[in-house]
Protein backbone atom coordinates (compact mmCIF):
# COMPACT_ATOMS: atom_id res chain seq x y z
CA UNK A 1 7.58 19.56 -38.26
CA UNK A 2 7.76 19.39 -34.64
CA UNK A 3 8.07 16.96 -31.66
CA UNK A 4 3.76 17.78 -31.13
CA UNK A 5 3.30 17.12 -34.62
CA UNK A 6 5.40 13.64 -34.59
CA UNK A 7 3.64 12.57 -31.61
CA UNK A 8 -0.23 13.12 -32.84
CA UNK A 9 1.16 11.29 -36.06
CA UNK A 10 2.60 8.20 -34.14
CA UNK A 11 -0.83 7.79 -32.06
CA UNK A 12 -3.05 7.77 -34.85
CA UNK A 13 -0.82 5.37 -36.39
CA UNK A 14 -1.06 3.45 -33.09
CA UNK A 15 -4.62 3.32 -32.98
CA UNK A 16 -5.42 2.42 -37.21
CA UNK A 17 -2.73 -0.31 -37.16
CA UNK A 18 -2.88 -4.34 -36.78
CA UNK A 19 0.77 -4.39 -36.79
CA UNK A 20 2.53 -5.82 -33.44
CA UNK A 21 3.62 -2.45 -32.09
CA UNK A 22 6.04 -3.12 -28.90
CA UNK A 23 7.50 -0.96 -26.77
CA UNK A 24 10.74 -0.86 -27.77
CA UNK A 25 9.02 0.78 -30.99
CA UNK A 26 7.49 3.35 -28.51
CA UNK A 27 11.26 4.07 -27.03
CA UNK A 28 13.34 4.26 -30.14
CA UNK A 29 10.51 6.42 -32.19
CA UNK A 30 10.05 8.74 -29.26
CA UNK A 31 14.05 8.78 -28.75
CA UNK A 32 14.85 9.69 -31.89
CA UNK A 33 12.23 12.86 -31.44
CA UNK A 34 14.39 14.12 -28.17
CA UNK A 35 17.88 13.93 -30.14
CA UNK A 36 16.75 15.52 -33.40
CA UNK A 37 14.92 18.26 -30.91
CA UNK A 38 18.55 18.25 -29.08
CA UNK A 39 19.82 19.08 -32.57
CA UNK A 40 17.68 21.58 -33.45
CA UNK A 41 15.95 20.08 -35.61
CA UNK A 42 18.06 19.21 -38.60
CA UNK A 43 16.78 17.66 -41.74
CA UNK A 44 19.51 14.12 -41.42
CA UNK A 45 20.63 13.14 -37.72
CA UNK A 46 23.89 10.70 -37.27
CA UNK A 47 22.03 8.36 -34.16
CA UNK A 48 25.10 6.65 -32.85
CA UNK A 49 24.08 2.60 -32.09
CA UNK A 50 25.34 1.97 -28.81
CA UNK A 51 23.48 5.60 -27.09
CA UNK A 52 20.14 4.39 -28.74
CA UNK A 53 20.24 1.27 -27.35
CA UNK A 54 21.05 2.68 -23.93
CA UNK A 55 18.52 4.48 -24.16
CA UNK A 56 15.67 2.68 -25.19
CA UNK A 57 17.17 -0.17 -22.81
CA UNK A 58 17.57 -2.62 -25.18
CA UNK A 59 20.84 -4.74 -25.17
CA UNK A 60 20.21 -6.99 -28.08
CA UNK A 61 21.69 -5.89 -31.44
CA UNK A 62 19.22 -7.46 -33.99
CA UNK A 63 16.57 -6.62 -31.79
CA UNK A 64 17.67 -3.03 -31.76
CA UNK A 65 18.37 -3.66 -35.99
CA UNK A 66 14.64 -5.13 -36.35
CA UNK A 67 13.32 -2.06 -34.27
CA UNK A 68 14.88 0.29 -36.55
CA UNK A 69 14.05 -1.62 -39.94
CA UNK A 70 10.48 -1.57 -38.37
CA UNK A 71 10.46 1.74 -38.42
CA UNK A 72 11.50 2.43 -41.87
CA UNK A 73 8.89 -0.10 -42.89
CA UNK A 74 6.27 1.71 -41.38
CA UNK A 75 7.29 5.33 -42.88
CA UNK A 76 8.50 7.21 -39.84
CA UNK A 77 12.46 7.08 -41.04
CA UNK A 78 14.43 7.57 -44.09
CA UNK A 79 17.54 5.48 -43.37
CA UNK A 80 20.45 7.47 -45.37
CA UNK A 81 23.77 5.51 -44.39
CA UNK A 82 23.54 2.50 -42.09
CA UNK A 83 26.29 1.72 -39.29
CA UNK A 84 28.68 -0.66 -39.68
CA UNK A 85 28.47 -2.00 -36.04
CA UNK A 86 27.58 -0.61 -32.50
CA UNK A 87 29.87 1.77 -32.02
CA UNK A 88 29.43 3.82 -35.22
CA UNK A 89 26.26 6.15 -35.79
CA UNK A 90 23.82 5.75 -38.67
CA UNK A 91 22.27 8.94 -40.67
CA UNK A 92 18.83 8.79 -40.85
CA UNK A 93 15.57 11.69 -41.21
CA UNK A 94 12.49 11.53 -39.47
CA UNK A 95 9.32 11.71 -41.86
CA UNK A 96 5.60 12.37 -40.72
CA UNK A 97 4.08 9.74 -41.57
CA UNK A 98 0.38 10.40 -43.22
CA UNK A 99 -1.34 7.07 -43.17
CA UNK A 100 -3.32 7.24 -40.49
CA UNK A 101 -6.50 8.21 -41.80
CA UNK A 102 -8.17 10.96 -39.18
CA UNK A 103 -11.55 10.01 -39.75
CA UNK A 104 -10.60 6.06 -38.53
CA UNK A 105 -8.59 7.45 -35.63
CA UNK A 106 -11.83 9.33 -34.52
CA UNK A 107 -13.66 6.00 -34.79
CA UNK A 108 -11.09 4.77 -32.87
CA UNK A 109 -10.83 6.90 -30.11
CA UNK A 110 -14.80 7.18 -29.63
CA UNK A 111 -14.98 3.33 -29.73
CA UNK A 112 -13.42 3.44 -26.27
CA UNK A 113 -14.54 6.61 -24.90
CA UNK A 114 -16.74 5.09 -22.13
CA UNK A 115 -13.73 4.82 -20.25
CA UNK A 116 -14.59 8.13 -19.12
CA UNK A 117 -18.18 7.88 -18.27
CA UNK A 118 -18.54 8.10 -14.56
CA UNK A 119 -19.17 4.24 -12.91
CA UNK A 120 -22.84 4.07 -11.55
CA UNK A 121 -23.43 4.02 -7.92
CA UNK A 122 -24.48 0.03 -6.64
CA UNK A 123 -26.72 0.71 -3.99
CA UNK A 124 -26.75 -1.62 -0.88
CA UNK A 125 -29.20 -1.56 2.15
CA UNK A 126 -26.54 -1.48 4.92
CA UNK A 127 -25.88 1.88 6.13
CA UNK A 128 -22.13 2.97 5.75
CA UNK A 129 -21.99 3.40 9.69
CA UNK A 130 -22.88 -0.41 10.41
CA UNK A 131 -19.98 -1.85 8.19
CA UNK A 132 -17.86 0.34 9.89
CA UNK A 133 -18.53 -0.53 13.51
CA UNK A 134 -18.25 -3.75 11.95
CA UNK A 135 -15.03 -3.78 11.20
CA UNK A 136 -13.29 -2.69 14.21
CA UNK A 137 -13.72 -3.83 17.85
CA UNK A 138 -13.06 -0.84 21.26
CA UNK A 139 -11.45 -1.44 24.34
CA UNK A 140 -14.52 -0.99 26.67
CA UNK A 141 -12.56 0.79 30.09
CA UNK A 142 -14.83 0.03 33.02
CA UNK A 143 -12.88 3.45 33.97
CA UNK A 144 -11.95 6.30 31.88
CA UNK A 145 -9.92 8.57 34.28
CA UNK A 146 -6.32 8.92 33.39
CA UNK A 147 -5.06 7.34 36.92
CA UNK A 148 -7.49 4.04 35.82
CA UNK A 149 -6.07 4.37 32.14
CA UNK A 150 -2.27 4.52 33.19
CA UNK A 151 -2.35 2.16 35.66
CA UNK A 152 -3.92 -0.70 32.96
CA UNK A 153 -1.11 0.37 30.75
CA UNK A 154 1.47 -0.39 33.72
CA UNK A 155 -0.63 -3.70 34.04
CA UNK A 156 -0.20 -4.65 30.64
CA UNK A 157 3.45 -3.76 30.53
CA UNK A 158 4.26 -5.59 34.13
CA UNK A 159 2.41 -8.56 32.38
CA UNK A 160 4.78 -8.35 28.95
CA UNK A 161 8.13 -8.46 30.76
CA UNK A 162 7.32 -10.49 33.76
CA UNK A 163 5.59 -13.03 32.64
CA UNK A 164 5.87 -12.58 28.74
CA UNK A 165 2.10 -12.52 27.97
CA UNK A 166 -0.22 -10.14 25.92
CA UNK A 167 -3.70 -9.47 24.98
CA UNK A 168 -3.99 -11.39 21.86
CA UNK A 169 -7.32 -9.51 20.52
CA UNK A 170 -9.59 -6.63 21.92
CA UNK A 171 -12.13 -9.75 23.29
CA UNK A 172 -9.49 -11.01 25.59
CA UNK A 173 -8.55 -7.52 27.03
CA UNK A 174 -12.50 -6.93 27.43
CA UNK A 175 -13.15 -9.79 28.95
CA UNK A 176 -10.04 -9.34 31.80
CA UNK A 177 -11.39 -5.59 32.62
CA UNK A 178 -14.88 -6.70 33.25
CA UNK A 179 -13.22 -9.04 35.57
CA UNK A 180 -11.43 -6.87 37.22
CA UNK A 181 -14.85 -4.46 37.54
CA UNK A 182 -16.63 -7.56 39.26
CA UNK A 183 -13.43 -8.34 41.24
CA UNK A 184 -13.60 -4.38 42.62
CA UNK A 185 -17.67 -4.39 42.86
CA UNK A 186 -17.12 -1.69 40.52
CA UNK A 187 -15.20 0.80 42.33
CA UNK A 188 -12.27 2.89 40.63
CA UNK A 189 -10.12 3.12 43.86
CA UNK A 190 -10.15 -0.50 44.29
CA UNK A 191 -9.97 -1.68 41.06
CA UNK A 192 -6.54 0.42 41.24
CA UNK A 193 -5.54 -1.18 44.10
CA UNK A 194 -5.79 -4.46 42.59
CA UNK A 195 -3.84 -4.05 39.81
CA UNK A 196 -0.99 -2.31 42.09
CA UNK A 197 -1.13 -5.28 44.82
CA UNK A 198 -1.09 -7.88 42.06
CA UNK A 199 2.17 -6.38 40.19
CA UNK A 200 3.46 -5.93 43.82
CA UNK A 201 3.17 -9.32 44.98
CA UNK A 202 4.71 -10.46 41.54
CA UNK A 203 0.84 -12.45 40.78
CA UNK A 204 0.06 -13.37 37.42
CA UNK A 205 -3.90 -12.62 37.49
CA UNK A 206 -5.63 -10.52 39.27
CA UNK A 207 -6.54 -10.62 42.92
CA UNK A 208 -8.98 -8.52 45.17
CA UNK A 209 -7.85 -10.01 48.53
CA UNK A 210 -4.61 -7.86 47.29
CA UNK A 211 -7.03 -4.63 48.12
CA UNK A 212 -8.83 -3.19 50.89
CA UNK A 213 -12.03 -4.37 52.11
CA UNK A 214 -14.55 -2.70 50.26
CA UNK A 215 -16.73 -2.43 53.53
CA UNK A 216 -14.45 -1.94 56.05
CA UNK A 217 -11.99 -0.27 54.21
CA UNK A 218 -9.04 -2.28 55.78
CA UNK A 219 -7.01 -4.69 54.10
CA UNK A 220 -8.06 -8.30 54.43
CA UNK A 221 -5.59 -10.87 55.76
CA UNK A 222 -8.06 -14.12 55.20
CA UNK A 223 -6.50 -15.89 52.41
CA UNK A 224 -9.93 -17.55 51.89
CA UNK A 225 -10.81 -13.94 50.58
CA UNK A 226 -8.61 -13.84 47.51
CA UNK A 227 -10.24 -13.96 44.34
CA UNK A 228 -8.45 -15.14 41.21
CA UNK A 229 -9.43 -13.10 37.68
CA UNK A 230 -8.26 -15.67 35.77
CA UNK A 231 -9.15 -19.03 36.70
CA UNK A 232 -5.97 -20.77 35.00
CA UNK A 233 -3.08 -18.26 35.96
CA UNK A 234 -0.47 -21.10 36.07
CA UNK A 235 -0.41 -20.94 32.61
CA UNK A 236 0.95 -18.31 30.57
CA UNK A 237 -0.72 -17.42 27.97
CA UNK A 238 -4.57 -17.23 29.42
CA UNK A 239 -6.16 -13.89 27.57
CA UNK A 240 -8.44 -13.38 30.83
CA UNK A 241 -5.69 -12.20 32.88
């Protein structure tokens, strides 16, 4: 008799049985396995009360009692000498137990063998790229040279602690960079130069009377030249800015 042959024995049991196995069966069956391998295997084991019930973390006495008497019932223990309370050990012998019947445990197990049949495929018309894009909005840069790229990021950060605002979705950080590409007639330099006026002069939005004069190249002093990138920039909290 070993721990294997214990172990096949209890399953088969498992599987034949209508009995209300729990899992403090489980525990105290499997328990009693480690401490007679512990022991070497002897023929009687003393299984003090209070370690078993650690063990198998139950704290209730008669449930721990009923557990036990459960398994005597069901022929996997020979009780010799019972305890007298927690703290003293009972001597008891484990038994394989031999009514399972192998031919209803095979029944058993190939009754639920599908478990392991691979799950078949569902097939759907939408191609796996689709859902994807689907799922995730980009940043669209108007710009994708590192000076353009850092000096958003220094926009976006001037507009956190100054003013305490911030892009609430990709669709409201879109829609303030194509702004800022009308606002510069799509030029690099002075969409730059923008964003570096604007945080200078402490604005809100974005201006391009801030910048040079795309034509001339010279700054513009005609304050009827400044145009506003977002429309409402006395309010914080407007996702064109």
């Amino acid at each position: 008799m070993n721990g294997y042959e214990l172990s096949k024995k209890w399953f088969d049991f498992a599987f034949e049985t209508d009995l209300d196995i729990k899992p403090a069966h489980v525990a105290l069956f499997f328990w009693l396995v480690e401490l007679n391998n512990r022991l070497n295997w002897k023929e009687k084991i003393g299984v003090p009360t209070e370690m078993a019930m650690t063990a198998i973390g139950v704290k209730n006495h008669r449930t721990y009692k009923k557990t036990l008497d459960d398994l005597e019932k069901w022929g996997f223990v020979i009780i010799h000498n019972r305890s007298k309370n927690q703290f003293s050990a009972l001597v008891l012998a484990l038994v394989k137990n031999t009514k399972a019947s192998p031919k209803q445990i095979q029944e058993q197990v190939q009754g639920i063998a599908h478990i392991d049949k691979p799950l078949k495929t569902v097939k759907t018309n939408k191609p796996l790229k689709t859902i994807k894009e689907g799922k995730s909005k980009k940043i669209i840069f108007p710009f994708e040279s590192k000076e353009f790229l850092s000096v958003w990021e220094t926009w976006k950060e001037y507009k956190k602690k100054e003013h305490r605002f911030s892009y609430k979705s990709e669709i409201s950080e879109n829609a303030a960079l194509q702004k800022l590409k009308e606002l510069s007639n799509d030029n690099e330099q002075r969409s730059i130069q923008i964003i570096n006026d604007s945080i200078a002069n402490g604005y809100k939005g974005l201006f391009s009377g801030a910048s040079n004069d795309t034509k001339t190249g010279k700054r513009s002093n005609d304050p009827h030249q400044f145009k506003q990138a977002d429309m409402d920039y006395s309010k914080r909290g407007d996702e064109t800015s």
